[in-house]
Protein backbone atom coordinates (compact mmCIF):
# COMPACT_ATOMS: atom_id res chain seq x y z
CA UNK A 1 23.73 64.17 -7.24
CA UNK A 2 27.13 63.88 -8.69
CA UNK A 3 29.63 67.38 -8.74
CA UNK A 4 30.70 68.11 -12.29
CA UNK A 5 34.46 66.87 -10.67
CA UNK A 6 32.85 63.66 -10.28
CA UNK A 7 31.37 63.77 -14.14
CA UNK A 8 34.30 64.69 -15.36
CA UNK A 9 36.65 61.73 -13.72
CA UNK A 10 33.74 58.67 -14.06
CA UNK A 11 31.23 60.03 -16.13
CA UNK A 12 27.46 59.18 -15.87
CA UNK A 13 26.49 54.62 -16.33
CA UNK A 14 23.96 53.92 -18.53
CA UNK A 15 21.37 51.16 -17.02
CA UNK A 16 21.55 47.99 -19.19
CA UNK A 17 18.48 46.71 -20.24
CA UNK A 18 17.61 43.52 -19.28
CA UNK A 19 17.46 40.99 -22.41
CA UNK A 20 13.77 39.48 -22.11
CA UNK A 21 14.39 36.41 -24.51
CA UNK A 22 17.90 35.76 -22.71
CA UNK A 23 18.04 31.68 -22.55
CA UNK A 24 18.41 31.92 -26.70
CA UNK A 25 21.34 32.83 -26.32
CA UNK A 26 21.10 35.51 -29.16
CA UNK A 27 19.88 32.78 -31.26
CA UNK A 28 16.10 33.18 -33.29
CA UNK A 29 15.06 29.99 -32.08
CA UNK A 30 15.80 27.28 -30.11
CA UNK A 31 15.55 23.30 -29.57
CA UNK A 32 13.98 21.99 -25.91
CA UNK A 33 12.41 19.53 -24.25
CA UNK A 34 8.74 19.71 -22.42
CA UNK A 35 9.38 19.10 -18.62
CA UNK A 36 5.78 19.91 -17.54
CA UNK A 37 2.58 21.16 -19.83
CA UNK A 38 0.42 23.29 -17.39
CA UNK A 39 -2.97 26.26 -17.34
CA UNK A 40 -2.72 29.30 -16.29
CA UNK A 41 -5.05 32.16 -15.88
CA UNK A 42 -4.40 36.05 -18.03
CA UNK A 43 -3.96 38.97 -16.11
CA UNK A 44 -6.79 41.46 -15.14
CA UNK A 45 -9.12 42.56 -17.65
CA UNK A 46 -9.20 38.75 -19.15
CA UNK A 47 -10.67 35.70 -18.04
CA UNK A 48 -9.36 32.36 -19.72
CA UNK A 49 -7.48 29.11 -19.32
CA UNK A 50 -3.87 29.87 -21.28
CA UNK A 51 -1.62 26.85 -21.85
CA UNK A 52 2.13 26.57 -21.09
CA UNK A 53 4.94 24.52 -21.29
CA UNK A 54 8.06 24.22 -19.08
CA UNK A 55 10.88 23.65 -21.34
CA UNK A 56 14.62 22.79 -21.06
CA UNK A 57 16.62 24.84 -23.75
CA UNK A 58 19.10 21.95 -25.00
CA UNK A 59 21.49 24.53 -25.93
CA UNK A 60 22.11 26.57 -22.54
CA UNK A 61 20.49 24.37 -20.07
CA UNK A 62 18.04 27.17 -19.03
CA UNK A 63 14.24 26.49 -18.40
CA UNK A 64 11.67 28.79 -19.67
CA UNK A 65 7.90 28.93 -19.66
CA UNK A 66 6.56 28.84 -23.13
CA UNK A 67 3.25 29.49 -24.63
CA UNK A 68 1.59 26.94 -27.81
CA UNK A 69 0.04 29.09 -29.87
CA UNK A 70 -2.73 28.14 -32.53
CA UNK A 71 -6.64 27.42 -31.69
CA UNK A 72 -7.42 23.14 -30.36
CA UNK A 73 -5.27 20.97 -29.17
CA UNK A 74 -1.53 20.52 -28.90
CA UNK A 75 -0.54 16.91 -28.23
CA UNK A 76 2.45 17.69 -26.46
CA UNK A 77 3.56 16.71 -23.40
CA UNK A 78 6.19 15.11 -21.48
CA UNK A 79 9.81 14.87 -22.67
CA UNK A 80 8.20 16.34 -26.39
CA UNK A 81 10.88 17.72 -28.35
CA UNK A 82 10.09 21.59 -29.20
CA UNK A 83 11.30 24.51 -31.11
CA UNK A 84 10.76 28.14 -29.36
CA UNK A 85 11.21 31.38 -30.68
CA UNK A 86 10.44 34.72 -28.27
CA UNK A 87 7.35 36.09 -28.06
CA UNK A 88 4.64 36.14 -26.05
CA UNK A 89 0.60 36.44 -25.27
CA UNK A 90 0.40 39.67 -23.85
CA UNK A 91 -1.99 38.65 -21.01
CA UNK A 92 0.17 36.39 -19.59
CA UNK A 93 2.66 37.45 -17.28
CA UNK A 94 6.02 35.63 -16.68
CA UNK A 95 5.92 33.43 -20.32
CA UNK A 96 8.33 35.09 -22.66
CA UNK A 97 8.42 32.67 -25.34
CA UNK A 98 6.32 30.84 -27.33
CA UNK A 99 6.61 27.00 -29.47
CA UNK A 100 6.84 26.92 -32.76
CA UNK A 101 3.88 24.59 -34.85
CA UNK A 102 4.94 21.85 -37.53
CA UNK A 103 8.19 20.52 -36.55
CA UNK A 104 9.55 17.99 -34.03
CA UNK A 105 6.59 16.72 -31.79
CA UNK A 106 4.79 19.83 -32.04
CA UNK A 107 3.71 18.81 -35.83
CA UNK A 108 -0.12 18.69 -35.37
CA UNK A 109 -1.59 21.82 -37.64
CA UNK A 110 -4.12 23.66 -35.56
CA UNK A 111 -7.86 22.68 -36.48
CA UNK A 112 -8.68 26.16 -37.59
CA UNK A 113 -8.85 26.46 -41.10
CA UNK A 114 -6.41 28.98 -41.76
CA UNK A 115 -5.41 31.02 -44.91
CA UNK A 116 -2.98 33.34 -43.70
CA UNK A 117 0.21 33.14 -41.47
CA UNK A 118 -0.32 29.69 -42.46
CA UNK A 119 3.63 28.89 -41.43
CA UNK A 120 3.49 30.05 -38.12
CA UNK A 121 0.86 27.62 -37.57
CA UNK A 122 1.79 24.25 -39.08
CA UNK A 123 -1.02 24.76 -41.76
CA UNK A 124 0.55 23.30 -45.19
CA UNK A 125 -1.40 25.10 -48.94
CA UNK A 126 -3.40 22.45 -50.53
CA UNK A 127 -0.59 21.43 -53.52
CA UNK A 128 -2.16 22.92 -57.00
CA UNK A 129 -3.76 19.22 -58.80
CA UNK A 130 -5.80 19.18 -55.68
CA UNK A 131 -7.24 22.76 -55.21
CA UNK A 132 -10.31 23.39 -57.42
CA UNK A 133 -10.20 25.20 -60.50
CA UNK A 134 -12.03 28.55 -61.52
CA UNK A 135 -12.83 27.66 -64.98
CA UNK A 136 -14.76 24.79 -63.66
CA UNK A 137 -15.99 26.17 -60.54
CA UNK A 138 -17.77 28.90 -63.49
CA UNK A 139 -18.81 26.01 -65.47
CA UNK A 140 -20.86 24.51 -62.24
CA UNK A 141 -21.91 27.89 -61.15
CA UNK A 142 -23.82 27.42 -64.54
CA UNK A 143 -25.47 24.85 -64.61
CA UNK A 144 -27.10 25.50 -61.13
CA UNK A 145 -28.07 28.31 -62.26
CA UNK A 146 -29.38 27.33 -65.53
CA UNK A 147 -30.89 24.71 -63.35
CA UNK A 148 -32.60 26.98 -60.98
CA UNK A 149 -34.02 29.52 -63.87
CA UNK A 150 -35.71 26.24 -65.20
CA UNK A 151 -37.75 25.84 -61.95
CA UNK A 152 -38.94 29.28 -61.89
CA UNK A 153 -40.35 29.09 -65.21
């Protein structure tokens, strides 16, 4: 334990905390390479098969383990070109990043139909001349059930 001398002349040192998404380089995301797609198992209380990719940041020429998010398939592998971003599955230990859906070679939208957080998947909206109208979708609601009165009768 330091004397108050000591205090006074050097003061306490704060610890500095370690930066966990440190290979951006400060950056939000980042451009790499796939070196090696892999499975790995979650910690503890799970039981799974989590996927990973090794991946050479282009930028600072570090390589980090990163997780594809989204539900099916990927269709990355070898020498792919990749966005990540930080963040990470929580069950996982030692990947700290994870790849970013819908650009590069990582442009297959997950098979899940999903409606929200669409982005962060790769899922495009359905452009307005092709989604289905209400007025109409009223209009057949209708008739089926004008239909279906007509058979009970």
């Amino acid at each position: 334990m330091p004397t108050f001398r000591q205090l006074a002349l050097k003061g306490r040192i704060k610890k500095r905390r370690r930066c966990i998404v440190a290979a951006l380089n400060g950056a939000p995301h980042r451009r790499g390479v796939v070196v090696k797609m892999g499975i790995t198992t979650p910690k503890k209380p799970n039981s799974a098969k989590r996927k990973y990719a090794k991946v050479g940041i282009l930028y600072t020429k570090k390589i980090i383990f990163a997780h594809p998010p989204g539900v099916g398939q990927t269709f990355i592998q070898e020498f792919s070109t990749v966005m990540v971003e930080g963040g990470n599955p929580p069950d996982v230990p030692g990947i700290n990043y994870s790849l970013i859906r819908g650009l590069y070679d990582f442009s297959v939208p997950e098979k899940y139909g999903r409606k929200r957080r669409r982005s962060k998947f790769g899922m495009y909206r359905m452009p307005e001349f092709l989604q289905p109208k209400p007025d109409v979708l009223l209009e057949i609601h209708d008739e089926q059930m004008k239909r279906i009165r007509k058979i009970n009768k």
